[in-house]
Protein backbone atom coordinates (compact mmCIF):
# COMPACT_ATOMS: atom_id res chain seq x y z
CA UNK A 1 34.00 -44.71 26.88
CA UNK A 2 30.12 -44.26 26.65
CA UNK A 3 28.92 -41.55 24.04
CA UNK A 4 28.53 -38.90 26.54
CA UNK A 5 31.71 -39.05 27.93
CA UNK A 6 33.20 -39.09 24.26
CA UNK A 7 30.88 -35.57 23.51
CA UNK A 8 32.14 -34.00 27.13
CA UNK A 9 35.98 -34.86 25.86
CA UNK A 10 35.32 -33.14 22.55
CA UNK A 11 34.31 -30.29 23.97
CA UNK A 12 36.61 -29.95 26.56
CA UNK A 13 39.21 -30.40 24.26
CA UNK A 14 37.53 -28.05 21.40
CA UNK A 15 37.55 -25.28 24.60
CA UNK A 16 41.49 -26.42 25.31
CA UNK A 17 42.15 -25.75 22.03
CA UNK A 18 40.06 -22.60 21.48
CA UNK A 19 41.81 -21.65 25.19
CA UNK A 20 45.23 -21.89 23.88
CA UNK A 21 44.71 -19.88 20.52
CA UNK A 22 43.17 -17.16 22.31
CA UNK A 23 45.74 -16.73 25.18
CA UNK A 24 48.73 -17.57 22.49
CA UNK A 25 48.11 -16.04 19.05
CA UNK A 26 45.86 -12.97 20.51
CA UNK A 27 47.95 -10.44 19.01
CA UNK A 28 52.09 -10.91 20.69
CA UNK A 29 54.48 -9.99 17.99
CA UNK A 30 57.01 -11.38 20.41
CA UNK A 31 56.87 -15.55 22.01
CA UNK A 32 56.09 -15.53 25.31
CA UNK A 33 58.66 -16.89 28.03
CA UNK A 34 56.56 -19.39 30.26
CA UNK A 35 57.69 -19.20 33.65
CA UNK A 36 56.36 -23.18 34.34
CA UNK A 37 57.46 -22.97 38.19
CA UNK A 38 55.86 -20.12 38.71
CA UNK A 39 52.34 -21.42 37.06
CA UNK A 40 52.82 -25.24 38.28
CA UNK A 41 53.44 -24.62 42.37
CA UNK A 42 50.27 -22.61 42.66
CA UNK A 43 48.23 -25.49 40.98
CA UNK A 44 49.42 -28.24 42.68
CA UNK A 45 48.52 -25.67 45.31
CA UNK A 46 44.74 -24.97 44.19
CA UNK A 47 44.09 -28.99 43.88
CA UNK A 48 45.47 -29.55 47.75
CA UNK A 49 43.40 -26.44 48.86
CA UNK A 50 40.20 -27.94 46.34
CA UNK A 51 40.73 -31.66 48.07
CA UNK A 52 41.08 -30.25 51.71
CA UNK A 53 38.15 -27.86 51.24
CA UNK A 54 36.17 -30.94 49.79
CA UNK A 55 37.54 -32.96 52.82
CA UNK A 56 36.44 -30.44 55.11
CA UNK A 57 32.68 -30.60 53.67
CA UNK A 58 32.57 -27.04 53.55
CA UNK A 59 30.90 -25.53 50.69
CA UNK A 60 31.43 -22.20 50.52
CA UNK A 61 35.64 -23.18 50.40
CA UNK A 62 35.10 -25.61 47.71
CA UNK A 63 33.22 -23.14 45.93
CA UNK A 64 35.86 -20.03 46.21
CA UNK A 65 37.98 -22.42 44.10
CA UNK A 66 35.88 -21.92 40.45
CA UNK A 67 35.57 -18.65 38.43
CA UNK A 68 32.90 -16.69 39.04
CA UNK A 69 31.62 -16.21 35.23
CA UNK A 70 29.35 -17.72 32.96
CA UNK A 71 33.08 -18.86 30.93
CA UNK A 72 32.73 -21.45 33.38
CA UNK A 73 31.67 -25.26 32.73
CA UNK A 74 32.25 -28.34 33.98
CA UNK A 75 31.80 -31.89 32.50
CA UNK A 76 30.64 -34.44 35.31
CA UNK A 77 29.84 -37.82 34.46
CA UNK A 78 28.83 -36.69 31.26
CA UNK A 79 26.61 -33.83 32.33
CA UNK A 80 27.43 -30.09 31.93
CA UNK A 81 27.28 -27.78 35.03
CA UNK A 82 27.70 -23.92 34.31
CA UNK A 83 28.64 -21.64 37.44
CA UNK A 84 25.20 -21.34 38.88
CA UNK A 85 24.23 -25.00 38.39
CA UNK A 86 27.81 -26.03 39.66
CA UNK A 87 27.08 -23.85 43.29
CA UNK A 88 23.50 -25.06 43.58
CA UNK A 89 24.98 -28.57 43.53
CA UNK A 90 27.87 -28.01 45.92
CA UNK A 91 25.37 -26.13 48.11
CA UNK A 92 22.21 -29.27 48.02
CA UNK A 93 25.39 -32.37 48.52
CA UNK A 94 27.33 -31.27 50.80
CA UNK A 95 24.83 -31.02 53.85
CA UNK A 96 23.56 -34.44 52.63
CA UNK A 97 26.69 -35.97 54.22
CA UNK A 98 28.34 -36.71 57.56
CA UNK A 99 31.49 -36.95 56.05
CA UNK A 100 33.93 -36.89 52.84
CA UNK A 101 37.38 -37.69 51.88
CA UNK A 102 38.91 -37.09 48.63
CA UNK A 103 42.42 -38.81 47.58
CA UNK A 104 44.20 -37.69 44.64
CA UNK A 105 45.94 -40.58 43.53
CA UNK A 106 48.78 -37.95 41.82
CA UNK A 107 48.31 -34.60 40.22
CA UNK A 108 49.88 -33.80 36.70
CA UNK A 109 50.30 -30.06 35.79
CA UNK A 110 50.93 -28.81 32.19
CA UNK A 111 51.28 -25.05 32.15
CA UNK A 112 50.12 -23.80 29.01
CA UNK A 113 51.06 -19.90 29.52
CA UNK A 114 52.14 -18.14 32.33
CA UNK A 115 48.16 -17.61 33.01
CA UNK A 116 47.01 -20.82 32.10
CA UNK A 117 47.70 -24.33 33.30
CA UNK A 118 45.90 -28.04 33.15
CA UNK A 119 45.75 -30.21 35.95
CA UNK A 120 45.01 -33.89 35.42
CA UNK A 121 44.01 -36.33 38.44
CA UNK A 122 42.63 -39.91 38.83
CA UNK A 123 41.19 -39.65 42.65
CA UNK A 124 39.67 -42.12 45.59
CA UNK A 125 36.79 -40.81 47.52
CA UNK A 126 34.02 -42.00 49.80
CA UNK A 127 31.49 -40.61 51.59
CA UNK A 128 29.16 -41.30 54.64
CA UNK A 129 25.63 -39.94 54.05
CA UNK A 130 23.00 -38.98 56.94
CA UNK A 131 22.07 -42.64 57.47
CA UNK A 132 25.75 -43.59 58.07
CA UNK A 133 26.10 -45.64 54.50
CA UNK A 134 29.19 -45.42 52.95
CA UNK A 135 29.80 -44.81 49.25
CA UNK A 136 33.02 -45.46 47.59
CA UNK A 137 33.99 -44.10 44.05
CA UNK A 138 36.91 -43.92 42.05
CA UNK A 139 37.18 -41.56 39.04
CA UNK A 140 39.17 -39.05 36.96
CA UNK A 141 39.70 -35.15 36.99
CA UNK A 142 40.53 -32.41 34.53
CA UNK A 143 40.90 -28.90 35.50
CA UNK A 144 41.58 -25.94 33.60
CA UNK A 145 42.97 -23.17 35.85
CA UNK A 146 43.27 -19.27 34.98
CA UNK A 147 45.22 -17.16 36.99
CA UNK A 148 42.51 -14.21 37.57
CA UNK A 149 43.87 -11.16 38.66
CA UNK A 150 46.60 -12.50 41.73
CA UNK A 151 44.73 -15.58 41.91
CA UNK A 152 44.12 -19.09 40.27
CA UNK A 153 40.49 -20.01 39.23
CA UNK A 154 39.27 -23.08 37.64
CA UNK A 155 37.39 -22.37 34.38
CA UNK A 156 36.82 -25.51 32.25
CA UNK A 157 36.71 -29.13 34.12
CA UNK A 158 35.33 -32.66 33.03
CA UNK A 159 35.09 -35.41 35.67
CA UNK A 160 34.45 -39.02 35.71
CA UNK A 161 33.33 -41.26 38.76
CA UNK A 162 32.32 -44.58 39.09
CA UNK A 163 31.57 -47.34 41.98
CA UNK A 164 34.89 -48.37 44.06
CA UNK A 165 33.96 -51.78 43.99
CA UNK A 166 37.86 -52.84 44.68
CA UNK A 167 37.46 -51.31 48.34
């Protein structure tokens, strides 16, 4: 693990934590019952509707997927992307390419509260640019999800890709 994939973990893990604290110690007198079926089906949910939107190249879909706020950041490849910096790059990539497919290789949900859940993923994916070349890459997800109101958001992600050099 290079250093700046070692910082991005810290912090995402110093927001889990910080996450957690707030949504479990802010104040209940009483434990919470976690519903986990109710929190886990609509994430597994929100990562098939985040792949297929991806899949689809359509940005304004893969967009509708993260929380509108400056609470949210994302971690990619060692780089953090806040809201604004997050659309602008959806908005500039996709266009770039003819086509792209995204695999989860399996999708690991940990509800942490019945308004918060974390959703782990290794993933394939390849994509044909304008000039027809093919990239593959393999790498790693980490979402953060809040439910928002009737609807799940992510907040807090790190990813990881790399060269597919296997396929």
């Amino acid at each position: 693990m290079n250093s700046k994939t070692k910082y991005a973990f810290l912090i995402l893990l110093i927001s889990l934590t910080t996450l957690i604290l707030n949504n479990t110690l802010g104040g209940c007198s009483e434990p919470i019952e976690i519903n986990k079926e109710n929190a886990e089906a609509p994430i597994y949910a929100l990562m098939q509707s985040y792949a297929d939107a991806i899949n689809e190249t359509n940005p304004e879909k893969v967009i509708s997927h993260y929380f509108k706020s400056d609470d949210f950041l994302i971690y990619q490849d060692g780089v953090p992307y806040d809201y604004n910096k997050t659309v602008s790059q959806v908005q500039t990539f996709f266009p770039s390419v003819k086509s792209l497919n995204v695999k989860w290789d399996t999708v690991v949900v940990r509800v942490l509260n019945n308004n918060t859940a974390v959703a782990f993923a290794p993933f394939h994916e390849s994509f044909t640019d304008s000039k027809d070349v093919e990239t593959k890459v393999i790498g790693e997800v980490t979402w953060i999800a809040n439910k928002i109101g009737d609807e799940w958001k992510f907040v807090y992600g790190h990813a990881f890709h790399k060269a597919d050099i296997k396929h």
